[in-house]
Protein backbone atom coordinates (compact mmCIF):
# COMPACT_ATOMS: atom_id res chain seq x y z
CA UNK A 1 56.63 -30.09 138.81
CA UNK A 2 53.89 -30.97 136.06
CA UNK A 3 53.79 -30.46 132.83
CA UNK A 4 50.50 -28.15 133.39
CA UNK A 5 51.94 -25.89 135.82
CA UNK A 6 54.88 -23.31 135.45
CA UNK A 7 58.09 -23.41 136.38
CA UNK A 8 59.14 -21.91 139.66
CA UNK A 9 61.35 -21.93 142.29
CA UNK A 10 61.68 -25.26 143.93
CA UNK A 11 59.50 -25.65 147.11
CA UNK A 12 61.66 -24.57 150.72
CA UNK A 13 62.51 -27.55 152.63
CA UNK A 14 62.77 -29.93 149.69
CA UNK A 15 65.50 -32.04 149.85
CA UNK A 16 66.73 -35.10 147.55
CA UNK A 17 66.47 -38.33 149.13
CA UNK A 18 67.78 -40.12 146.22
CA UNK A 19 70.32 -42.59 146.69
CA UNK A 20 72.13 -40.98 143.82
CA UNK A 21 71.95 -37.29 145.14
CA UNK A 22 73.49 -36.44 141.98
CA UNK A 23 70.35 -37.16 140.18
CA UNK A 24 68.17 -34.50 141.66
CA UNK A 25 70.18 -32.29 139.91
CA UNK A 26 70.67 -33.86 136.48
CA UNK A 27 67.14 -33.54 135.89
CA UNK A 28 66.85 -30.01 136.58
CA UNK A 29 66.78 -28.76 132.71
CA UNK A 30 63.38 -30.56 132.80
CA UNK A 31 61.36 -27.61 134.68
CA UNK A 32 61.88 -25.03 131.51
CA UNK A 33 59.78 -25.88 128.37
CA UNK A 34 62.10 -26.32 125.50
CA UNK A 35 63.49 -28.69 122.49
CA UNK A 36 65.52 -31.40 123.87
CA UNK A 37 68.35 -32.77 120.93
CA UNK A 38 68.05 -36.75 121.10
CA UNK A 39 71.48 -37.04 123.80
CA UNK A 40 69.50 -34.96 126.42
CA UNK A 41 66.62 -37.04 126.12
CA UNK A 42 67.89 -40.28 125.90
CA UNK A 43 70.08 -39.07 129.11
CA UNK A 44 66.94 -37.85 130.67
CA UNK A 45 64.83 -40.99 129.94
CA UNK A 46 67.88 -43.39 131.55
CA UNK A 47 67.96 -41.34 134.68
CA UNK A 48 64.18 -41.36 135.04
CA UNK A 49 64.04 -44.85 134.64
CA UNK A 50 66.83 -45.73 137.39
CA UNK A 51 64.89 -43.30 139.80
CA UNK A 52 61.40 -44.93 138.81
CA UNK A 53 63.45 -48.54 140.14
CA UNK A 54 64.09 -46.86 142.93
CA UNK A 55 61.34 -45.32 143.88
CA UNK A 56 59.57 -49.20 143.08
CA UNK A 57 62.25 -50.41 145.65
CA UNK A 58 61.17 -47.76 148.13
CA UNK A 59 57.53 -48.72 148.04
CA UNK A 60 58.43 -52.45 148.02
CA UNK A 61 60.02 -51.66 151.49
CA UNK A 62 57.51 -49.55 152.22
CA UNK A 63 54.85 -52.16 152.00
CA UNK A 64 57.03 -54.02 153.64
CA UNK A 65 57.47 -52.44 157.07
CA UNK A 66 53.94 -51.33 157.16
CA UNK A 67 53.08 -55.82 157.30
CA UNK A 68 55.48 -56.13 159.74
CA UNK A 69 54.30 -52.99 161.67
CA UNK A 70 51.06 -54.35 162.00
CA UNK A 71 52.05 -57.67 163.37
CA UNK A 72 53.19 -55.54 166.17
CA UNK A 73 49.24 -54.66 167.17
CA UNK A 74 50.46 -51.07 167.54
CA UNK A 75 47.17 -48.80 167.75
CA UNK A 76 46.90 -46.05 165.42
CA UNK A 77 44.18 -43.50 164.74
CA UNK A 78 43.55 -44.54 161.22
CA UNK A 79 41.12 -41.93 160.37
CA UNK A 80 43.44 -38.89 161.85
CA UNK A 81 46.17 -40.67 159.78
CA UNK A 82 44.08 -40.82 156.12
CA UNK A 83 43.47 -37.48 157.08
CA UNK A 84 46.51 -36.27 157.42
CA UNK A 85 47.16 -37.52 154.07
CA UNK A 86 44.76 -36.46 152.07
CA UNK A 87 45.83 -32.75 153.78
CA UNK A 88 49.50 -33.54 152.04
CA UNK A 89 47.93 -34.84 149.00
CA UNK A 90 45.89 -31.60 148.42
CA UNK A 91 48.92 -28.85 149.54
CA UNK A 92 51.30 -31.16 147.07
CA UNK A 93 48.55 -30.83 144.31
CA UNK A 94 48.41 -27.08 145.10
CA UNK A 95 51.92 -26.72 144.97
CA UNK A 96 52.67 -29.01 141.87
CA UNK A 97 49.75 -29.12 139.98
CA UNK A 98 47.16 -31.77 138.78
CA UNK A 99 49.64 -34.69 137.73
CA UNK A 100 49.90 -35.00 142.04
CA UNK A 101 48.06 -38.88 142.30
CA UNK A 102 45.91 -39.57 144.79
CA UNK A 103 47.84 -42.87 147.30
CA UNK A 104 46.17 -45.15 149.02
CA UNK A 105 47.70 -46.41 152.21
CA UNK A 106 45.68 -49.35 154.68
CA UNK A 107 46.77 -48.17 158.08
């Protein structure tokens, strides 16, 4: 959730993906405004940092497949796909707010 939007309910059908399911959780304190004392956000800060590696691993893979998927000379509609995310990058900017980034994919 942004900083710009309020805090709400998380979104149905959202589910932690995380290698460390654990750490969906331990970040929940995060989506109420409030004073953190320097332990929470130190402990915060740590756990953000090991999910920003992973998420860096994800979209090194990521990149990854989508080389070797195109040595396979698979067609693909490439404008029905950048379509269909810019759709998901508008509902998720609906949903979360403005700090939602645009992505650029080369199918």
């Amino acid at each position: 959730m942004c900083a710009d939007r309020p805090s709400r309910e998380p979104k149905r059908g959202l589910t932690c993906i995380s290698t460390f399911p654990s750490r969906c959780t331990v970040l929940a304190f995060l989506s109420v405004d409030q004073r953190l004392d320097n332990n929470s956000r130190s402990e915060a800060l740590a756990t953000l940092g090991q999910l920003d590696a992973l998420n860096a691993v994800v979209a090194g893979l990521s990149s990854l497949m989508i080389e070797q998927i195109k040595g396979l000379h698979l067609h693909v509609d490439r404008a029905a796909k950048l379509d269909e995310l810019t759709q998901s990058i508008k509902a998720e900017r609906l949903d979360r707010g403005a700090c939602v980034k645009d992505v650029q994919i080369q199918f």
